[in-house]
N, C-alpha and C. Protein backbone atom coordinates (compact mmCIF):
# COMPACT_ATOMS: atom_id res chain seq x y z
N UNK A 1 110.20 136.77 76.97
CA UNK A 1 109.39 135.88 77.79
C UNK A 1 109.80 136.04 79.25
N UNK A 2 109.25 135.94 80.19
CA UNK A 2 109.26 136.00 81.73
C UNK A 2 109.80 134.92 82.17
N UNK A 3 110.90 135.44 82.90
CA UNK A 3 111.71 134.42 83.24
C UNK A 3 111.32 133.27 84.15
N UNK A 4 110.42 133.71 85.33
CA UNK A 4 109.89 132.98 86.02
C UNK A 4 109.22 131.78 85.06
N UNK A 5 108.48 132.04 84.03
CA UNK A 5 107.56 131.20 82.69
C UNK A 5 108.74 130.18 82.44
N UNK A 6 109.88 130.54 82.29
CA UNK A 6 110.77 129.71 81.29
C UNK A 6 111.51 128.65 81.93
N UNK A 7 111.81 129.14 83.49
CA UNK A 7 112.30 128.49 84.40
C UNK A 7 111.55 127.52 84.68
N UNK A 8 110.12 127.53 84.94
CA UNK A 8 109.07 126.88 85.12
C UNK A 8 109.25 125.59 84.16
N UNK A 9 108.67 126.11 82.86
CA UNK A 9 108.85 125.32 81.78
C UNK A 9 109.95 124.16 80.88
N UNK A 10 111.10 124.70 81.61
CA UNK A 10 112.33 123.81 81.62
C UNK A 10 112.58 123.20 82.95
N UNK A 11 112.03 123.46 83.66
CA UNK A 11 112.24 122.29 85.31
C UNK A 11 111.46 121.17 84.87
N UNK A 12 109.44 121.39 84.24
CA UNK A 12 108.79 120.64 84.65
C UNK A 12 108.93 119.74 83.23
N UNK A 13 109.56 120.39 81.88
CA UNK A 13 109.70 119.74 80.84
C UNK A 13 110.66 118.83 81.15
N UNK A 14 111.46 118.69 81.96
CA UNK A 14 113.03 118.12 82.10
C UNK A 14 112.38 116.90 83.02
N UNK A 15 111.55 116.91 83.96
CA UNK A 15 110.85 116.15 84.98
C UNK A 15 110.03 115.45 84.04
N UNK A 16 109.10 115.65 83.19
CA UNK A 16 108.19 114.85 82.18
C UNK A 16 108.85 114.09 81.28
N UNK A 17 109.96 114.89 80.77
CA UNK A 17 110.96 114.04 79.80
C UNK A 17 112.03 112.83 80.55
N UNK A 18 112.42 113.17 81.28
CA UNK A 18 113.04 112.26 82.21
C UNK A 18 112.77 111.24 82.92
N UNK A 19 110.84 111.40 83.53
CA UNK A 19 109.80 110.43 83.66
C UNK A 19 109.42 110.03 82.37
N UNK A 20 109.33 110.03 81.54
CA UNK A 20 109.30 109.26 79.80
C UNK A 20 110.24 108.49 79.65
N UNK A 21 111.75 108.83 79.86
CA UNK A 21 112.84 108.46 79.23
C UNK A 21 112.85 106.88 80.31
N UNK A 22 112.77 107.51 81.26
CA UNK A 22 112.49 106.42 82.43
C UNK A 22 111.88 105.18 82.45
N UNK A 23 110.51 105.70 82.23
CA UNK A 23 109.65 104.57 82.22
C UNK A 23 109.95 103.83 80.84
N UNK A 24 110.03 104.07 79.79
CA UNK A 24 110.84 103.88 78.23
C UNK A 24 111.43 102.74 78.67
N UNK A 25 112.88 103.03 79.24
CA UNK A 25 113.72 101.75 79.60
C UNK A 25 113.38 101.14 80.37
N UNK A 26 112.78 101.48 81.90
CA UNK A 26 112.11 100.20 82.79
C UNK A 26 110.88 98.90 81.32
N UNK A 27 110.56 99.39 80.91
CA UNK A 27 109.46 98.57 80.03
C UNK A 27 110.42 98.01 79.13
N UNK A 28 111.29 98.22 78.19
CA UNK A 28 112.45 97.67 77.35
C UNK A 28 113.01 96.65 78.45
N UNK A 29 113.83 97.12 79.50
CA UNK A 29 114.58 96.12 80.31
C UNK A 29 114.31 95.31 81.00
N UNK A 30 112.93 95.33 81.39
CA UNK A 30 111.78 94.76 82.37
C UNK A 30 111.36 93.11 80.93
N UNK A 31 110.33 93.71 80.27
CA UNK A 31 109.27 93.10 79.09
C UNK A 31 108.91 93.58 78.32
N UNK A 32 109.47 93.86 77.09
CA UNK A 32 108.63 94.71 76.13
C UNK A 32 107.18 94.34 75.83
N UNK A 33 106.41 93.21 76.42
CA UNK A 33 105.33 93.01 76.19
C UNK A 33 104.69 94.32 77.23
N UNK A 34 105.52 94.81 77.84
CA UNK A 34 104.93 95.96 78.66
C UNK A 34 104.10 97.03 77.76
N UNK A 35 104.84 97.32 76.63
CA UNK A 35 104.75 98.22 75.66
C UNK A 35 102.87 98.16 75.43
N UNK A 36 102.67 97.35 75.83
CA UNK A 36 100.98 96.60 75.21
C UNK A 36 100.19 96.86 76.07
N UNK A 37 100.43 97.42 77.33
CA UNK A 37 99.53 96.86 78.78
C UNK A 37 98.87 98.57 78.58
N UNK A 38 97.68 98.86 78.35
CA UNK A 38 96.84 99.41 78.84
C UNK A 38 97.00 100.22 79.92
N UNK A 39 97.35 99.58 81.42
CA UNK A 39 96.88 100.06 82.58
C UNK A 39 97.91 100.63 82.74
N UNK A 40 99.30 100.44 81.98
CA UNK A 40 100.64 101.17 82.27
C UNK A 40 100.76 102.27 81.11
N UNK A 41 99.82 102.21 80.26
CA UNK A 41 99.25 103.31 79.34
C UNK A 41 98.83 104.81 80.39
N UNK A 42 97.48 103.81 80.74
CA UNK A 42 96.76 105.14 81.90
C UNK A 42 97.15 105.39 82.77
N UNK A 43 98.32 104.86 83.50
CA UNK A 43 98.95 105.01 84.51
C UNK A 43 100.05 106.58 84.29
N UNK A 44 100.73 105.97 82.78
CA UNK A 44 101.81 107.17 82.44
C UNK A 44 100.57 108.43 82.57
N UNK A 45 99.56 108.31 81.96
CA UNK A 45 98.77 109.36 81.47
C UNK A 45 98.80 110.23 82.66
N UNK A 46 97.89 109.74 83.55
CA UNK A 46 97.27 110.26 84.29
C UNK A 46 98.87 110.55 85.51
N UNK A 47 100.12 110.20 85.30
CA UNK A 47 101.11 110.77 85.95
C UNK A 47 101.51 112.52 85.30
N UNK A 48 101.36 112.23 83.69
CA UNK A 48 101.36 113.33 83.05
C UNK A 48 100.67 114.58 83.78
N UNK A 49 99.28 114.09 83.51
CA UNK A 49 98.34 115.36 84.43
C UNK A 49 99.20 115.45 85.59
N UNK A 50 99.29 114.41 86.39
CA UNK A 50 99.60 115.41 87.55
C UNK A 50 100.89 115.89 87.49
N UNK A 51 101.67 115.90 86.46
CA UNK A 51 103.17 117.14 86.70
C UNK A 51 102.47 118.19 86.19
N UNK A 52 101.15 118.08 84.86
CA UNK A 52 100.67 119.65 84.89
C UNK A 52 100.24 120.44 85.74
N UNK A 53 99.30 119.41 86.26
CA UNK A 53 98.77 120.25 87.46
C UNK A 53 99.73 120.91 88.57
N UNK A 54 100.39 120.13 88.86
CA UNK A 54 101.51 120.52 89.50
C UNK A 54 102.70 121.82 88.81
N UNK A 55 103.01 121.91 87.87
CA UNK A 55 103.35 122.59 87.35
C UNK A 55 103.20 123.96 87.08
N UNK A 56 101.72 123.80 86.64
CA UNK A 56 100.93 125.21 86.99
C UNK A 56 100.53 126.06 88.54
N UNK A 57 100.11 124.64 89.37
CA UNK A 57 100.22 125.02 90.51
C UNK A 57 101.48 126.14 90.88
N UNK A 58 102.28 125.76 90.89
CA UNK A 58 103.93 126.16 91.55
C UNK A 58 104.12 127.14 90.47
N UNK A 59 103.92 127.62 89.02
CA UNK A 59 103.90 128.43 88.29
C UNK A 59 103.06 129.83 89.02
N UNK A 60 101.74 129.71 89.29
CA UNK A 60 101.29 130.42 89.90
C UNK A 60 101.75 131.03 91.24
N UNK A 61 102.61 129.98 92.33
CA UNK A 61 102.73 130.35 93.28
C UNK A 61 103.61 130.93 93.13
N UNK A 62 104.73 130.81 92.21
CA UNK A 62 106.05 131.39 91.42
C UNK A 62 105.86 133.01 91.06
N UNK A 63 104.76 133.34 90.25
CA UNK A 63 104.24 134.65 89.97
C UNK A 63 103.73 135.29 90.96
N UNK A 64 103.31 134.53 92.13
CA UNK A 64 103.03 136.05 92.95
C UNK A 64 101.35 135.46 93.45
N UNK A 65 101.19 134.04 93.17
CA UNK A 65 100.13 133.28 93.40
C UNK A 65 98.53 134.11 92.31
N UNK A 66 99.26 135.13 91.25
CA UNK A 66 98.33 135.46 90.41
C UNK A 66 98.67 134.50 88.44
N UNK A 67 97.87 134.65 88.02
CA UNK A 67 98.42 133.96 86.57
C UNK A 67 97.33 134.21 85.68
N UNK A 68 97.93 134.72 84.45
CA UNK A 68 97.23 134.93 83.41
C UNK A 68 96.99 133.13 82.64
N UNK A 69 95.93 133.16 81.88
CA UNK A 69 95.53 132.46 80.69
C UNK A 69 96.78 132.17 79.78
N UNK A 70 97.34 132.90 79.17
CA UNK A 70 98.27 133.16 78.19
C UNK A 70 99.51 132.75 78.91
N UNK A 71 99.84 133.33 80.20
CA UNK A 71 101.37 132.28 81.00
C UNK A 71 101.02 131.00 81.69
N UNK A 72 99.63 130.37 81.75
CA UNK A 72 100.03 129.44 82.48
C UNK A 72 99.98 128.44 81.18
N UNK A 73 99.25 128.76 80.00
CA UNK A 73 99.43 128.38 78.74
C UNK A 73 100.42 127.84 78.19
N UNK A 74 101.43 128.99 78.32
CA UNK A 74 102.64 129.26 77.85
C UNK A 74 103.22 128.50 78.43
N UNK A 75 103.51 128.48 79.55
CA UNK A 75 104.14 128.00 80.41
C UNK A 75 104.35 126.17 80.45
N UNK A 76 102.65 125.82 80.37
CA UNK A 76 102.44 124.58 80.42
C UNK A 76 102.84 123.96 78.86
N UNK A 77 102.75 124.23 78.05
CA UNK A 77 102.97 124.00 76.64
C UNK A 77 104.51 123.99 76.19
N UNK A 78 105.28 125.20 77.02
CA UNK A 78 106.96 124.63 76.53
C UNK A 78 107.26 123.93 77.32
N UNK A 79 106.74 123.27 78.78
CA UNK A 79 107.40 122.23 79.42
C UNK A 79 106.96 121.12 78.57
N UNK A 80 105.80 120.68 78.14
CA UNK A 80 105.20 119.43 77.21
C UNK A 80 106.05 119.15 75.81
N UNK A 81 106.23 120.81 75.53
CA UNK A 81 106.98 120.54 74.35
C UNK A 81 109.18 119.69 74.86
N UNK A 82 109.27 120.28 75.60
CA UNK A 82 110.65 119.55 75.95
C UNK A 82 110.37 118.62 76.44
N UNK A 83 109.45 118.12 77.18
CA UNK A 83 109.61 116.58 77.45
C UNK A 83 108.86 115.49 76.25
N UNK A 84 107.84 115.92 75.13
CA UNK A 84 107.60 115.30 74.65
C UNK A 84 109.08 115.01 73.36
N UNK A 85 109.90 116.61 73.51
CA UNK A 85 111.17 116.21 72.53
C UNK A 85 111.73 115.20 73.49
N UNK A 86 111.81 115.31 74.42
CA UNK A 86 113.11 114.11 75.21
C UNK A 86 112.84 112.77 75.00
N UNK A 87 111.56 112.77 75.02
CA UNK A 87 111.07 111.16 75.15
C UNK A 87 111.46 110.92 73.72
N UNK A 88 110.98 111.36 72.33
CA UNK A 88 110.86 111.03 71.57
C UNK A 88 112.07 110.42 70.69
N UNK A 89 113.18 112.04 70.79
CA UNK A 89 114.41 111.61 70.80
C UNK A 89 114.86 110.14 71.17
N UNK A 90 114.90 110.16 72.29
CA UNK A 90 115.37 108.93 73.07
C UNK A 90 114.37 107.50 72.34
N UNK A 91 113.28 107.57 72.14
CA UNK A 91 112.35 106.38 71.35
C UNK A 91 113.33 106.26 70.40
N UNK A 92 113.56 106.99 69.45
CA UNK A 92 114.02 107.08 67.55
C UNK A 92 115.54 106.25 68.21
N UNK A 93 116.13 106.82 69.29
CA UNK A 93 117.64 106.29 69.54
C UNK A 93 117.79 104.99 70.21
N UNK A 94 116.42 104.45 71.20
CA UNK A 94 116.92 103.40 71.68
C UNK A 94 116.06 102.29 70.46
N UNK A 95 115.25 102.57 69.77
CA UNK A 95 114.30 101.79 68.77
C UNK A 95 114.80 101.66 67.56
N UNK A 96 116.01 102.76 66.84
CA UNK A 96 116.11 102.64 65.24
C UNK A 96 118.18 102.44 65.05
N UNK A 97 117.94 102.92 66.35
CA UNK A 97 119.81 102.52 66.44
C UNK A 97 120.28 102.00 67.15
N UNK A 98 119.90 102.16 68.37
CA UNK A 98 120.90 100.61 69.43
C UNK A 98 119.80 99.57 69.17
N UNK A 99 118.46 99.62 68.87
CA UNK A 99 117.99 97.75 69.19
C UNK A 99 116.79 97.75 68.35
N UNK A 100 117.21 97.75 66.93
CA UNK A 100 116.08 97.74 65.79
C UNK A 100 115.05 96.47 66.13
N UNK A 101 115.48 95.51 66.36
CA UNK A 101 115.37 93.73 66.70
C UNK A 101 114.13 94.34 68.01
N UNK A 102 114.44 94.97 69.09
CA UNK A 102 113.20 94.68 69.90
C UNK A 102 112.20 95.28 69.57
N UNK A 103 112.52 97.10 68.22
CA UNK A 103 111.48 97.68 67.97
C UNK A 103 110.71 96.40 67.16
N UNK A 104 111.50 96.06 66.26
CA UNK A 104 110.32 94.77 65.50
C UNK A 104 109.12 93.83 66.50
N UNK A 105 109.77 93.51 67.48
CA UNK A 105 109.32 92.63 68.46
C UNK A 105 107.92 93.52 69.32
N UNK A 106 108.34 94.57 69.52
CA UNK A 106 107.16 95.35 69.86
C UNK A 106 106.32 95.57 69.17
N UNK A 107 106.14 96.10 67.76
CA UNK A 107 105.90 96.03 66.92
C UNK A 107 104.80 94.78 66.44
N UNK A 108 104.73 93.44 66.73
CA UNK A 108 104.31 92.83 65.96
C UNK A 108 103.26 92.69 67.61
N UNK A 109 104.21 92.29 69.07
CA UNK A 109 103.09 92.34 70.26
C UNK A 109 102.25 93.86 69.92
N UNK A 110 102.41 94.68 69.78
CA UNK A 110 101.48 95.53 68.96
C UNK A 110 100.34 95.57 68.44
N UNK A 111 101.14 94.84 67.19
CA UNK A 111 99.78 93.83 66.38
C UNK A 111 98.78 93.10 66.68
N UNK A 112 99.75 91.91 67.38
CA UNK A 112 98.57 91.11 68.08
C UNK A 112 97.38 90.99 68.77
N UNK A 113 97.99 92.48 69.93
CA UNK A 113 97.15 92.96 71.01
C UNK A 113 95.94 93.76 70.22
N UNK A 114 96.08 94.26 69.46
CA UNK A 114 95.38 94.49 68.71
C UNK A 114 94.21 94.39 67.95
N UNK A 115 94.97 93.04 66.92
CA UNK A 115 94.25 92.14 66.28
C UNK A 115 93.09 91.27 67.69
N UNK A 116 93.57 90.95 68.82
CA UNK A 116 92.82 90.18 69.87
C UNK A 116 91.91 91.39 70.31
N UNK A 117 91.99 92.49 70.43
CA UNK A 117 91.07 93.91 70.66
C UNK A 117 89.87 93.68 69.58
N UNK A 118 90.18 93.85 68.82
CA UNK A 118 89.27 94.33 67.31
C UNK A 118 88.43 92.83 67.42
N UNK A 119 88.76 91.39 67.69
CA UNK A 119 88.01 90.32 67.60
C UNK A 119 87.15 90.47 68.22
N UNK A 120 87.73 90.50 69.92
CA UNK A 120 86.55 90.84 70.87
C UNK A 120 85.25 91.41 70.61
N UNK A 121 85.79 93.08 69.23
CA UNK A 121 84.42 93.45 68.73
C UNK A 121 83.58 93.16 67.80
N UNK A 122 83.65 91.89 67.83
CA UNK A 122 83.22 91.29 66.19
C UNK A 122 83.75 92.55 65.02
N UNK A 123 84.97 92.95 64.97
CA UNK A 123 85.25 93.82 63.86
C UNK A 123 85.36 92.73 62.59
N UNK A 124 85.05 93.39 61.49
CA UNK A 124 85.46 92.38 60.48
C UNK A 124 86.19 92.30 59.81
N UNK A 125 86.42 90.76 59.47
CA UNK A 125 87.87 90.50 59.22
C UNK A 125 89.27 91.44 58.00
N UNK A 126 88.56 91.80 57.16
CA UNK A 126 88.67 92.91 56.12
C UNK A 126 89.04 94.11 57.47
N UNK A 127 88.67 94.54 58.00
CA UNK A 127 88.88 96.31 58.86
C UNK A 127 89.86 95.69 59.38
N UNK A 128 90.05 94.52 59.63
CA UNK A 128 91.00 93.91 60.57
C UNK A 128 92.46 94.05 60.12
N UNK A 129 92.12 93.49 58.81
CA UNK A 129 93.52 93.52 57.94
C UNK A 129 93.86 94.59 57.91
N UNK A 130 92.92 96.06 57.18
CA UNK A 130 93.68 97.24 57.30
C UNK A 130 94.24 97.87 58.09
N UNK A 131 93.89 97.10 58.95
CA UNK A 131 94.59 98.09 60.67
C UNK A 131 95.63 97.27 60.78
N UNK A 132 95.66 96.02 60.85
CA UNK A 132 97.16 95.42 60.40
C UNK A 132 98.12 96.00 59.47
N UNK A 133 97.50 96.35 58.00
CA UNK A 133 98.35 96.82 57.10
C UNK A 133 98.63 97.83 57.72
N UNK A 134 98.27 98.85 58.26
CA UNK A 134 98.77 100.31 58.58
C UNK A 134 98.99 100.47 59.66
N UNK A 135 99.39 99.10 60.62
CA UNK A 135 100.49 99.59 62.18
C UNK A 135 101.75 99.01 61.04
N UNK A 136 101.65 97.72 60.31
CA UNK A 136 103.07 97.58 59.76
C UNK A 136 103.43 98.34 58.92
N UNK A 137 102.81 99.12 57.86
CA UNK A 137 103.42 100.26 57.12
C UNK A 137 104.15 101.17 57.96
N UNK A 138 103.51 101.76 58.75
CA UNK A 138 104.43 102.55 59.96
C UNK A 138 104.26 101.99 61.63
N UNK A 139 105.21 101.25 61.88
CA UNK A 139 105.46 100.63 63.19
C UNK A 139 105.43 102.14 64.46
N UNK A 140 104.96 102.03 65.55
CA UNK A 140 104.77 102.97 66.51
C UNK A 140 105.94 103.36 66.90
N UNK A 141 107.02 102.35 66.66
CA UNK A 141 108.28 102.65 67.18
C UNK A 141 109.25 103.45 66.25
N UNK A 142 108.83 102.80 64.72
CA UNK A 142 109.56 103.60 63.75
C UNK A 142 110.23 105.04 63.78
N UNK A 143 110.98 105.78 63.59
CA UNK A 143 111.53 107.01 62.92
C UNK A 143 110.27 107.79 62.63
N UNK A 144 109.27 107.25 61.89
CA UNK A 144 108.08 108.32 61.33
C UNK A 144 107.14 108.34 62.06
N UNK A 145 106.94 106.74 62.72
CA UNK A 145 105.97 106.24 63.69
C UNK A 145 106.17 107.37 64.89
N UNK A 146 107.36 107.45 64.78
CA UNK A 146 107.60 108.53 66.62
C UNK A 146 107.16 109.52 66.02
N UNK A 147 107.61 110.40 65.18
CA UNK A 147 107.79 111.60 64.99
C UNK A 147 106.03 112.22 64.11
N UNK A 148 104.94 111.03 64.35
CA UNK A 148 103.89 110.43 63.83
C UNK A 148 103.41 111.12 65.41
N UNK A 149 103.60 110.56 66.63
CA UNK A 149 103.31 110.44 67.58
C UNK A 149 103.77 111.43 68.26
N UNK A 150 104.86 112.42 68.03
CA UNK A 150 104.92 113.75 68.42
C UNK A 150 103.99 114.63 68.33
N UNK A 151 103.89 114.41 66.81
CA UNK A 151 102.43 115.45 66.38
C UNK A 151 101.64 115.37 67.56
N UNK A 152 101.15 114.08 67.21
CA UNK A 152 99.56 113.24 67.99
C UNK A 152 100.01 113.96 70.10
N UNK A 153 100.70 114.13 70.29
CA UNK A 153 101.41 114.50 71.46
C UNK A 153 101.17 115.34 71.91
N UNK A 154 101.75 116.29 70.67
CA UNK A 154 101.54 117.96 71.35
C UNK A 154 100.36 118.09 70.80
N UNK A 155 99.35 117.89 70.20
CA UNK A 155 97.77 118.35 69.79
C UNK A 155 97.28 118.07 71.22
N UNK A 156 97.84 117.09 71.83
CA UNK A 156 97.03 116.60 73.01
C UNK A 156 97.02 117.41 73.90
N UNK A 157 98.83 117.97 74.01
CA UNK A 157 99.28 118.29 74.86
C UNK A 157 98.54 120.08 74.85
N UNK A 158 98.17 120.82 73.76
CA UNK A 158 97.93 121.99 73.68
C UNK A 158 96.29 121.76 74.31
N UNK A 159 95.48 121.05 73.72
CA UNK A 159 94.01 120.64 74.25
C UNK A 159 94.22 120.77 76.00
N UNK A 160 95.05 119.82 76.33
CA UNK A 160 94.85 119.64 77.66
C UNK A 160 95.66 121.14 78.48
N UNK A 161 96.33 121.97 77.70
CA UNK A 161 96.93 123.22 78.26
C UNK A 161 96.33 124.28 78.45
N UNK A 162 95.28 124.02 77.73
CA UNK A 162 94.27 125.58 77.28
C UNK A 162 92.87 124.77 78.40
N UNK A 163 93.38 123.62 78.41
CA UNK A 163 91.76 123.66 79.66
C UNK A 163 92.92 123.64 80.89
N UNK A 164 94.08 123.27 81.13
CA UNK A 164 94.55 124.07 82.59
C UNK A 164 94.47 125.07 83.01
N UNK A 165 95.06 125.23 81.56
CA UNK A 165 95.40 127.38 81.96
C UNK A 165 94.12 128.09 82.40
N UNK A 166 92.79 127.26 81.84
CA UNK A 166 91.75 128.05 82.14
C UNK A 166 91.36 127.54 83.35
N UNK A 167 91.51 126.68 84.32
CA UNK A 167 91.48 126.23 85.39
C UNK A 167 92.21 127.31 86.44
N UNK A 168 93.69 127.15 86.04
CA UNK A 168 94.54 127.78 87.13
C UNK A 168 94.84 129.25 87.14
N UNK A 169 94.20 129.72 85.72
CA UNK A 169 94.31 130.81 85.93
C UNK A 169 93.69 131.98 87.06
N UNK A 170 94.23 133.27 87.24
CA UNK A 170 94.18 133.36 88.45
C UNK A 170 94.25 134.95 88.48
N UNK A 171 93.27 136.18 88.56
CA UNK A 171 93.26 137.56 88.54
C UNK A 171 93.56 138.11 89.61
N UNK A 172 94.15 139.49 89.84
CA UNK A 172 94.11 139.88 91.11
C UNK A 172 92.86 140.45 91.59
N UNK A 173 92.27 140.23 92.40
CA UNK A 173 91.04 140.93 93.19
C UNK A 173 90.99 142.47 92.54
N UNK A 174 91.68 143.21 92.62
CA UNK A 174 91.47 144.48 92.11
C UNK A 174 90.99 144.89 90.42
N UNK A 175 91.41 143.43 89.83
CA UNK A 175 91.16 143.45 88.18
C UNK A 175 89.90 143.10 87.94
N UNK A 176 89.39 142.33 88.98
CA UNK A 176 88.18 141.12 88.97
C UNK A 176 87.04 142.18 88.53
């Protein structure tokens, strides 16, 4: 693999994972009712994009301001993959071994927020329950729940890599 690719990919994975690990404990130490808020949902999100974008950006300018499909791909996909391991790690460790007690607590504000979502849509009461039964069968915070949400992570994370790469990618005039 190209070293420039890997260097890339472990700066901006280490920056995504570290902004995860981050925001993680500000929301634990702050209010775990944070865990619930929507706008600090789309907020992480849309911080995400911009370390990709950024990422690829400076990847490209890194190569020589040219970039294939396949490295900025590459590139963007093992940084997602180390920061989505960092965060996750760190979920399973601060949720299933130092403070089982607040994963529960999140867990049930979870629920609630939830259950008050689904009313709003006249959902009925029956769909209601099952979506109850199956955040408490596997809690978001859980051991399986995370590692549930890794998956769900990197599917995202590859979707949203393959429409960068095809964004930032970048030929030399002479190939064109």
């Amino acid at each position: 693999m190209n070293e420039i690719i890997k260097k890339n990919a472990i700066k901006f994975g280490l920056i995504s994972g570290i902004f995860a690990i981050t925001a993680t404990l500000l929301m634990y130490l702050i209010d775990y009712h944070l865990f619930t808020n929507m706008w600090i949902g789309f907020s992480m999100l849309f911080i995400y994009i911009g370390i990709g974008v950024f990422q690829l950006i400076n990847l490209r300018k890194d190569l020589g301001g040219y970039m294939s499909f396949k490295d900025g791909f590459t590139g963007y996909f093992l940084g997602a993959l180390i920061g989505i391991l960092m965060s996750s790690l760190f979920t399973i460790l601060l949720f299933n071994v130092i403070d089982t007690e607040t994963r529960d607590l999140v867990t049930q504000a979870l629920v609630e927020f939830q259950v008050e979502n689904l009313q709003k849509y006249n959902v009925p009461t029956e769909k209601i329950k099952e979506v109850v039964t199956q955040m408490e069968e596997t809690p978001q915070f859980s051991t399986m729940g995370v590692v549930k949400s890794f998956g769900g992570s990197l599917i995202g994370s590859i979707i949203f890599g393959l429409i960068l790469a095809a964004i930032f990618k970048r030929k030399p005039q002479e190939l064109i």
